[in-house]
Protein backbone atom coordinates (compact mmCIF):
# COMPACT_ATOMS: atom_id res chain seq x y z
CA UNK A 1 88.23 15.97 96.91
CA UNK A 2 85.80 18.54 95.32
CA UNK A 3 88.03 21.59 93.71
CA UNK A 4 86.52 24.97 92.76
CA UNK A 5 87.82 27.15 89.64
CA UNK A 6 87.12 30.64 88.52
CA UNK A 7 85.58 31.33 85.28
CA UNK A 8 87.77 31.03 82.27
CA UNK A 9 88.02 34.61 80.51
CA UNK A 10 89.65 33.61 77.62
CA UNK A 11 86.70 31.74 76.22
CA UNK A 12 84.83 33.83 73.54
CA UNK A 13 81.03 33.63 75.19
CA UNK A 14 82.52 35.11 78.13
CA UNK A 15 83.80 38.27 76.93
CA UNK A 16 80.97 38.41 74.45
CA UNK A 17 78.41 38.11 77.47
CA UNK A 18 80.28 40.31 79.58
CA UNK A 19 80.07 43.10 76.78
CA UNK A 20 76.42 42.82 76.15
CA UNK A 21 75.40 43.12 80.05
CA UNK A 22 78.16 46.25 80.18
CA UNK A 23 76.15 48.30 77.26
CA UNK A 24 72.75 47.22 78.53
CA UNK A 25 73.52 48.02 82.08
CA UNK A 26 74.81 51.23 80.91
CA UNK A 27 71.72 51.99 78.84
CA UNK A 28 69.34 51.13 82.34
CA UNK A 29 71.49 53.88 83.97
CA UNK A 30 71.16 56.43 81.04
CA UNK A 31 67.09 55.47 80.76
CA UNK A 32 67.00 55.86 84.75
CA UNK A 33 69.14 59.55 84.22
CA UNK A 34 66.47 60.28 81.60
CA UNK A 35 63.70 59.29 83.11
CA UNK A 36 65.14 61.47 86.65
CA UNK A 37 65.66 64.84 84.30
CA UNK A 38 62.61 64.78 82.17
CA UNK A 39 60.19 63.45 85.15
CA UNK A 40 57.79 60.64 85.17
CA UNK A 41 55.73 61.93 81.96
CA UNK A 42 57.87 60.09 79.74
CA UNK A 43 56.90 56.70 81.12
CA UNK A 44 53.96 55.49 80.39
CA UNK A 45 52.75 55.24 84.05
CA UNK A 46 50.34 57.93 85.78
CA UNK A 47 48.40 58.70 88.66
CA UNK A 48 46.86 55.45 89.04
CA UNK A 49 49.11 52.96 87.33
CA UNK A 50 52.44 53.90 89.17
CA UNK A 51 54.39 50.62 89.38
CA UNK A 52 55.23 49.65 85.68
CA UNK A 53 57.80 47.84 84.22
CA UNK A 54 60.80 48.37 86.39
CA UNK A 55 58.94 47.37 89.36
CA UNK A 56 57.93 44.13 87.49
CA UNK A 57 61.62 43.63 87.15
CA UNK A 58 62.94 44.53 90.58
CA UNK A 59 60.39 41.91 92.11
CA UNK A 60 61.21 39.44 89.86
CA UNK A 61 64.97 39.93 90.73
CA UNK A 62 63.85 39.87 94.72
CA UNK A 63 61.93 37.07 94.51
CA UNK A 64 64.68 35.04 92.16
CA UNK A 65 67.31 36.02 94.36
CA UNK A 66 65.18 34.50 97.60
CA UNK A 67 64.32 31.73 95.84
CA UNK A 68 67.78 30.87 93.86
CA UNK A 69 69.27 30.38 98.01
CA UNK A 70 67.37 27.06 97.92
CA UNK A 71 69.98 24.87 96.37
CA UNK A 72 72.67 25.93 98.76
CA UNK A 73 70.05 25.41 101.25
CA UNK A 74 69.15 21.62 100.47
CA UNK A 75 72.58 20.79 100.24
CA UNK A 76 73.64 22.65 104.23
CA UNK A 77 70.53 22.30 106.25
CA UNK A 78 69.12 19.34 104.44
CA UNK A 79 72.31 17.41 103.86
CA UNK A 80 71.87 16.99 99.95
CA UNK A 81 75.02 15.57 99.14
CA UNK A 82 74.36 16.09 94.93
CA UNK A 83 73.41 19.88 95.36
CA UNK A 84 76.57 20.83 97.47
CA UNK A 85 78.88 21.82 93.88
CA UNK A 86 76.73 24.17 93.37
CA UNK A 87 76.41 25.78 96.73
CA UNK A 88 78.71 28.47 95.67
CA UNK A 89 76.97 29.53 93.08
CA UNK A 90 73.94 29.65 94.58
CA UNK A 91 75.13 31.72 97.41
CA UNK A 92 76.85 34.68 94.66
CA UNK A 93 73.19 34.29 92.63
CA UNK A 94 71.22 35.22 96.01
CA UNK A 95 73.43 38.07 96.21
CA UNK A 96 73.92 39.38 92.61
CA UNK A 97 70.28 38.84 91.45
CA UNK A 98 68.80 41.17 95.03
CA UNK A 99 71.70 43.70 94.46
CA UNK A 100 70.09 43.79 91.00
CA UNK A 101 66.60 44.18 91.70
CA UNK A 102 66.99 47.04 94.85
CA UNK A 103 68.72 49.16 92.11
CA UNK A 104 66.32 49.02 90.14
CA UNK A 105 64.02 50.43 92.81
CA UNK A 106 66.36 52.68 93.73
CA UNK A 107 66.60 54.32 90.63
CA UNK A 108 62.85 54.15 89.60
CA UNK A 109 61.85 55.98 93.09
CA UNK A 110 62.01 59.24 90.84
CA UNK A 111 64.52 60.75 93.68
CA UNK A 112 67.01 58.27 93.90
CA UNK A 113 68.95 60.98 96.72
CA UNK A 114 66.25 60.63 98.99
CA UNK A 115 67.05 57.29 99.57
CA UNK A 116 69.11 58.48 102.77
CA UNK A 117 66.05 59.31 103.95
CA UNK A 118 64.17 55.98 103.78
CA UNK A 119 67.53 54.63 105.52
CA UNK A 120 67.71 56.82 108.74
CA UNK A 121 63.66 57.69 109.19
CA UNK A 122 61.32 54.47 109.59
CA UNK A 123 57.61 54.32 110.19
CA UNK A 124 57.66 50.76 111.97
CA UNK A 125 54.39 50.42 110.58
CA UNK A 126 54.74 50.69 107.46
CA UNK A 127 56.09 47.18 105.77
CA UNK A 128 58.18 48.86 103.24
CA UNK A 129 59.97 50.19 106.64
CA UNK A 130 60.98 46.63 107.33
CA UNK A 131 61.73 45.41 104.11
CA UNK A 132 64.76 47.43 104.38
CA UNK A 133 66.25 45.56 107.32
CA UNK A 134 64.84 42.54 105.68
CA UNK A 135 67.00 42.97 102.47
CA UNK A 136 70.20 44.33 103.92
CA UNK A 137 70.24 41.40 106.35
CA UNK A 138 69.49 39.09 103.87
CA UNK A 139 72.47 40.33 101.60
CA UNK A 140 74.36 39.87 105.16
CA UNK A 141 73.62 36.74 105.86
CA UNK A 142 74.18 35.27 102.85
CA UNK A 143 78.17 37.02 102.68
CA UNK A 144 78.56 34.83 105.99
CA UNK A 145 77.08 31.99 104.73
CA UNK A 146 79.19 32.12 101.64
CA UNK A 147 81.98 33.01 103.89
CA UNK A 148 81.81 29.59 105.60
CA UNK A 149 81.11 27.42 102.97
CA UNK A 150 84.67 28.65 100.93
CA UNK A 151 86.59 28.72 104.20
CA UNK A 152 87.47 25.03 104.87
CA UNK A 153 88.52 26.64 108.92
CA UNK A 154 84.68 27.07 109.31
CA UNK A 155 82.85 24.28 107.96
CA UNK A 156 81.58 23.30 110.95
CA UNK A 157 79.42 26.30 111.08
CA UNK A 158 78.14 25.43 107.84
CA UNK A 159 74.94 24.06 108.41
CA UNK A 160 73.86 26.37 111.25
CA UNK A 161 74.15 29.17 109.17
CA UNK A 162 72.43 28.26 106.28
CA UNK A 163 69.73 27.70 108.91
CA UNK A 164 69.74 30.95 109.47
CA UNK A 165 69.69 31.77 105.65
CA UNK A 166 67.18 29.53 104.96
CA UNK A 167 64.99 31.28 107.21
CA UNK A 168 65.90 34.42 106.21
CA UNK A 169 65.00 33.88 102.94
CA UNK A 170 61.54 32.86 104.35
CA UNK A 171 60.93 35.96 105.66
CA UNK A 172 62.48 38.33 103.34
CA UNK A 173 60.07 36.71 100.49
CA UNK A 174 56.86 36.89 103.44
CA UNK A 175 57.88 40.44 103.77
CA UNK A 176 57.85 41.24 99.85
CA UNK A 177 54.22 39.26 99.66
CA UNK A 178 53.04 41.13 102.44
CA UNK A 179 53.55 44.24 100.60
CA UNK A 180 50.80 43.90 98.29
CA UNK A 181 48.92 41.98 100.95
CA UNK A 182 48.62 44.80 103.27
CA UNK A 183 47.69 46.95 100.08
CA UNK A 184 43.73 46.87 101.53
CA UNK A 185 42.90 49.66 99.30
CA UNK A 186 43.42 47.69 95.91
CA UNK A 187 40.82 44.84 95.56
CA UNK A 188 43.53 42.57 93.63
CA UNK A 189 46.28 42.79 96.74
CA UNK A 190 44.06 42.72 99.77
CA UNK A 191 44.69 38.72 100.55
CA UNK A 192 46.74 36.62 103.46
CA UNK A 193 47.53 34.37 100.90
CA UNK A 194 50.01 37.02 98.76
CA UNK A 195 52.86 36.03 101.47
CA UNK A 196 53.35 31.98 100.50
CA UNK A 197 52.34 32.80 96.91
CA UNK A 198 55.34 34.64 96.85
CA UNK A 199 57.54 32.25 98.97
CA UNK A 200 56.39 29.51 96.13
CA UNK A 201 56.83 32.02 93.43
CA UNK A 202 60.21 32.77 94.32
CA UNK A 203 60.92 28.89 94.47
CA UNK A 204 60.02 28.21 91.17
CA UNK A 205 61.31 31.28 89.51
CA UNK A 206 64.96 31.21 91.82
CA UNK A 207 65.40 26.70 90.64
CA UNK A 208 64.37 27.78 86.93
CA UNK A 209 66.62 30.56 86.57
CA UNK A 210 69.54 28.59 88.74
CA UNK A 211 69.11 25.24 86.25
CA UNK A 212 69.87 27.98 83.21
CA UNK A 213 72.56 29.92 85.01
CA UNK A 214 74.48 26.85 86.48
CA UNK A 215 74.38 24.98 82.90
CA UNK A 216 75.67 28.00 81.13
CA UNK A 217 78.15 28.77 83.49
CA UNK A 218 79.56 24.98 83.99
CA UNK A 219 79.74 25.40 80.02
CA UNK A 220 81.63 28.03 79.42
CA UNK A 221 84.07 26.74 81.69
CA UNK A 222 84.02 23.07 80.29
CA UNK A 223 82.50 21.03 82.83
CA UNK A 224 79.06 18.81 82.54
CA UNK A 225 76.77 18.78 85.00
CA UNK A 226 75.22 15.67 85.23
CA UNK A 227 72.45 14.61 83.59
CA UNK A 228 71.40 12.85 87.20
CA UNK A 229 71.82 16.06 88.74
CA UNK A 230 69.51 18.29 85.96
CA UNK A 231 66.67 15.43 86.07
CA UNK A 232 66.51 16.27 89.96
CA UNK A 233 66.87 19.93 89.07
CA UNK A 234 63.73 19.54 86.95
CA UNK A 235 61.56 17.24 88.94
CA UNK A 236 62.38 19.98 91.51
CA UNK A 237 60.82 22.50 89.50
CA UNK A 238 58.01 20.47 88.32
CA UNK A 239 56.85 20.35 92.17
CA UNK A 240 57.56 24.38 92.17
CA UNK A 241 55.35 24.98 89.54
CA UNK A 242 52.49 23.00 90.72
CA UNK A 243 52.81 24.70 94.20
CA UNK A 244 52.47 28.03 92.34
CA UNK A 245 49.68 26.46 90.25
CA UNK A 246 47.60 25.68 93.48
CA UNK A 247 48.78 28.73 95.50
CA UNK A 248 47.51 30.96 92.37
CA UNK A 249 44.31 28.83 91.59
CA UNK A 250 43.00 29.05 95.55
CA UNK A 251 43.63 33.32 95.49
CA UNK A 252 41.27 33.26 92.78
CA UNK A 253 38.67 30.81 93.69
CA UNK A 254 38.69 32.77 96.91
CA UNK A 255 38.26 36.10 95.74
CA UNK A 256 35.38 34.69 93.31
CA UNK A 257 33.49 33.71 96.74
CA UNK A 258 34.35 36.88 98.10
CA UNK A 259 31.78 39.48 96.95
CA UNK A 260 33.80 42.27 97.41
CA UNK A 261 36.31 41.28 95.28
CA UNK A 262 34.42 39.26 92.75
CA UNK A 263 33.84 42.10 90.25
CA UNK A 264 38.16 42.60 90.20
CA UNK A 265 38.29 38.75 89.59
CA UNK A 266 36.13 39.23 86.94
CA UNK A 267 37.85 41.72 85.75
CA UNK A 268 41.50 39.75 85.40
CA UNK A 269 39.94 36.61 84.43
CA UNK A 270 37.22 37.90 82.02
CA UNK A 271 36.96 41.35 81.03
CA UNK A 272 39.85 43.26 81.43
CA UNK A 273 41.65 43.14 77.89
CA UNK A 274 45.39 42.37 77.67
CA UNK A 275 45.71 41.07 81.22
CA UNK A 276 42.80 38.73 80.33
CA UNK A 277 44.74 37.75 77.51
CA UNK A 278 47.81 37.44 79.35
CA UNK A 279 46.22 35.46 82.10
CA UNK A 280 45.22 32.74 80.41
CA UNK A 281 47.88 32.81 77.06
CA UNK A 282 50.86 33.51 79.04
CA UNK A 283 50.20 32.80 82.77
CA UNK A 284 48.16 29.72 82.55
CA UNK A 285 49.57 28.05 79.63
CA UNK A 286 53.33 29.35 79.19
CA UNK A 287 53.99 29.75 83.11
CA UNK A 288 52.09 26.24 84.14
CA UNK A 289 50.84 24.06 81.24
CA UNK A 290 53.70 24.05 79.26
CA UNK A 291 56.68 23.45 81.98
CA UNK A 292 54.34 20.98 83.55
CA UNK A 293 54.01 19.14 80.29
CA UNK A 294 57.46 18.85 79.66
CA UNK A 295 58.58 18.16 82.55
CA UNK A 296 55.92 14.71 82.92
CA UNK A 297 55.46 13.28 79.52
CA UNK A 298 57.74 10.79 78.41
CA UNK A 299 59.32 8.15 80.02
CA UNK A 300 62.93 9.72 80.33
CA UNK A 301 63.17 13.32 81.71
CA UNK A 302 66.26 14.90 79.36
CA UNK A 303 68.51 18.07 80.05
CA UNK A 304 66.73 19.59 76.88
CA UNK A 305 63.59 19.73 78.02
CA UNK A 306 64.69 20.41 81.56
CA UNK A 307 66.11 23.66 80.20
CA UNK A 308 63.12 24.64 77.89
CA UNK A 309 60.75 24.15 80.85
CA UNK A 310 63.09 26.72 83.53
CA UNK A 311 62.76 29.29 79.86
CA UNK A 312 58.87 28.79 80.17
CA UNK A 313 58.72 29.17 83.91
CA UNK A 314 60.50 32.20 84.00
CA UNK A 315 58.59 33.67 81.19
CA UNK A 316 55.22 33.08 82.44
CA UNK A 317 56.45 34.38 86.13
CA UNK A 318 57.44 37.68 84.28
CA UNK A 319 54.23 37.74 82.72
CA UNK A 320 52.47 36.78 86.37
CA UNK A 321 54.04 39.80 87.75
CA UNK A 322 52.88 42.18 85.11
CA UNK A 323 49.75 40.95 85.91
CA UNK A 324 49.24 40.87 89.81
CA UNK A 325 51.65 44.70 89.79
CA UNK A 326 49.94 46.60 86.50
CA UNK A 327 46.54 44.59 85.98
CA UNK A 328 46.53 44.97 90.11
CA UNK A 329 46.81 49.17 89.58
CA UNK A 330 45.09 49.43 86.28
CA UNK A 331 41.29 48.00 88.31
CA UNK A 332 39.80 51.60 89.69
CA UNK A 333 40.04 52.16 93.46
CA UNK A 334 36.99 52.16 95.24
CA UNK A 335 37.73 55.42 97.06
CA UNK A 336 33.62 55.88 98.05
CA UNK A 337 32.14 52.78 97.94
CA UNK A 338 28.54 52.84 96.51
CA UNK A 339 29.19 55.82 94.40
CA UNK A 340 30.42 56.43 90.76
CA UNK A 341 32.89 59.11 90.57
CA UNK A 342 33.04 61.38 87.38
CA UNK A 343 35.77 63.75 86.21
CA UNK A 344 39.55 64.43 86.97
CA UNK A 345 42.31 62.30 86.09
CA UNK A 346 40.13 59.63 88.28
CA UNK A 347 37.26 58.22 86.67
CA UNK A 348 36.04 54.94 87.90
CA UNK A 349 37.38 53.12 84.30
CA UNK A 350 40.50 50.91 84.52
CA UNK A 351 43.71 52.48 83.60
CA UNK A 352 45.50 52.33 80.26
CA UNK A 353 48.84 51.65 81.04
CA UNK A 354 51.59 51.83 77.53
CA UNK A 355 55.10 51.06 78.72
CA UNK A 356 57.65 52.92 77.50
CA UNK A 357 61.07 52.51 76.25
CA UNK A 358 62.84 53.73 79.05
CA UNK A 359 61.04 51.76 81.54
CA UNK A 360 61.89 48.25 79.48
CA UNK A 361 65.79 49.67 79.28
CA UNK A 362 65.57 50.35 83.27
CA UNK A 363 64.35 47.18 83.52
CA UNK A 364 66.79 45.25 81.58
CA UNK A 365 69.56 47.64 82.62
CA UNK A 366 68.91 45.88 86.29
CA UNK A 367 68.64 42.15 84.93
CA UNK A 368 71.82 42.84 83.02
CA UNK A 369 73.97 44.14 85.55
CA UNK A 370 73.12 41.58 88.16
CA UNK A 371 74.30 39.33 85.84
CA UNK A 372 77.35 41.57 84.84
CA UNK A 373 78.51 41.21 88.46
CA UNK A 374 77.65 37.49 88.71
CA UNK A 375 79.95 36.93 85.77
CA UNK A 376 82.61 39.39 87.25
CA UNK A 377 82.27 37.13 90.57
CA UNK A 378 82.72 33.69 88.57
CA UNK A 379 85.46 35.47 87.23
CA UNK A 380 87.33 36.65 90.09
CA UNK A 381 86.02 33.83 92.59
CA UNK A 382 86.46 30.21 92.82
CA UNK A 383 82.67 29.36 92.61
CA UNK A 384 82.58 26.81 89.99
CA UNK A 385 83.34 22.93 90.62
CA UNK A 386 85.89 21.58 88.59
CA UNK A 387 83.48 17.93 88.45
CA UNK A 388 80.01 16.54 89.29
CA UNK A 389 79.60 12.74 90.02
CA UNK A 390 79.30 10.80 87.14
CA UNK A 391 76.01 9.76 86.32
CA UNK A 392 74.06 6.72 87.22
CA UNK A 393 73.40 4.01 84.79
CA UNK A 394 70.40 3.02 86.41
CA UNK A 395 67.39 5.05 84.96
């Protein structure tokens, strides 16, 4: 019979790690404080670039947490034996990793007391208006779920509600998409296909981030996963990826044949500086050539290069982000179409956006403390299996 443990707190790594995500989460709430006082002038955003770096982290941590459900998910509504030790974990991840990301919002709105007012007034029209019931619910949900699956009295329920989880998910990550996809006034968001780019965006960045997590966390408390288990982990990702890699490469084929949005494709793919640069170096090869590569060649797929493939991933989704949120902003608006528009702070030239300091400690500061309170949870929580299956001698 599968047992679960809490995490061990006597081992060194774990008090170490718990101290560094303490004093950077503490930081992110100082930089946020800062940022409140002194107003938005600090930062390096302005009146056109007005999503920077925190809002590249809290979607990253939104769409991780959506996609990070999927494990639990195989193993309940797809009856995935392997994946079903790890259930927990994935359940506590969904959790921690959104908590993470809508503080992060919270406290990069600029008035972080107004957000009673987001909470009680709704403009059903608006999609940011839903995304609230879609992220509470979500958060919900997945305390049921979790609920279930470490109460042995309500197994049988099990499977029904990660239904319901799973399809949550679905929708919460449509909902984020549709954000930018409803955006019609910015050239680089105006697309039906932003909603499953994020659903497969989320799936590669939530397995990626899960196959690092899990390992490190089985590890500190002295249990192997098996090496069975990580090769499915990475083939996993490796169809992720290439779902991401096709999702991405139609949006901008698209918009090519698109006239009215062929001068902003040529301005992320060709001309447009540092997101040029960071389309092709970091996207391109870091976030899809170089996980793809290690995850085919060679005959044997091993842990190592399982791991170094989820770092990759989650480096060039970072950098993907920057891109579609800041390179997105930073092309002019095309307020009066046909005419050039001179003067003011808005002058028909892409923006220069330089991030600041306190916007990369915000933005940490919410990374760190959703894993402060996922290590707090493994602490206090039986979410860990005590074993895996052993592995198969059959390659």
């Amino acid at each position: 019979m599968l047992t679960y443990h809490t995490l061990q707190a006597g081992n060194r790594w774990y008090l170490v790690l718990t101290a560094i995500f303490t004093l950077v989460s503490i930081l992110g709430f100082v930089a946020a404080r800062y940022m409140e006082h002194e107003g938005h002038y600090v930062t390096g955003m302005t009146n056109q670039i007005v999503w920077g770096i925190p809002h590249v982290a809290a979607i990253f941590l939104i769409l991780a947490a959506s996609g990070v459900l999927n494990m639990a998910s195989i193993s309940s509504v797809f009856n995935v034996e392997d994946y079903k030790p790890l259930a927990r974990l994935s359940g506590l991840l969904a959790i921690t990793l959104l908590a993470g990301g809508l503080l992060i919002l919270v406290l990069d709105l600029g008035r972080p007391d107004r957000l009673i007012v987001a909470m009680t007034t709704y403009n059903f029209r608006s999609i940011f208006a839903w995304n609230i019931f879609l992220y509470i619910g979500f958060a919900v949900v997945v305390l049921i779920y979790l609920w279930v699956i470490m109460d042995s009295r309500f197994s049988k329920y099990v499977k029904s509600v990660g239904a319901i989880a799973f399809s949550w998910r679905l929708i919460l990550t449509t909902g984020t998409g549709s954000i930018f996809g409803f955006l019609v006034a910015r050239d680089a968001y105006d697309t039906a296909i932003m909603a499953p780019l994020f659903i497969a965006h989320s799936l590669a960045i939530g397995t990626a981030i899960f196959i690092l997590i899990a390992s490190i966390s089985c590890s500190l408390n002295e249990v192997r996963i098996s090496t069975d288990l990580i090769r499915r982990f990475g083939r996993l990702l490796l169809w992720f990826v290439l779902a991401v890699a096709y999702m991405m490469t139609i949006h901008h084929l698209t918009n090519l044949y698109i006239s009215g949005h062929y001068n902003v494709e040529r301005f992320i793919l060709k001309e447009g500086g540092i997101y040029t640069w960071l389309f092709w170096g970091g996207q391109v090869v870091l976030g899809y050539l170089v996980p793809i590569m290690l995850l085919v060649v060679g005959k044997t797929l091993i842990v190592p290069r399982v791991l170094f493939a989820s770092v990759f991933t989650i480096m060039g989704a970072l950098i993907q982000i920057y891109i579609l949120i800041v390179g997105g902003q930073s092309y002019p608006l095309n307020i009066f179409p046909g005419y050039e528009v001179i003067g003011g702070w808005y002058a028909s030239q892409p923006g220069n956006y330089f991030p600041t300091l306190p916007e990369f400690t915000l933005g940490f500061g919410g990374i760190a403390f959703a894993l402060l309170i996922t290590i707090i949870g493994l602490r206090v929580l039986p979410f860990l299996p005590s074993q895996f299956k052993r592995d198969s001698t059959v390659e």
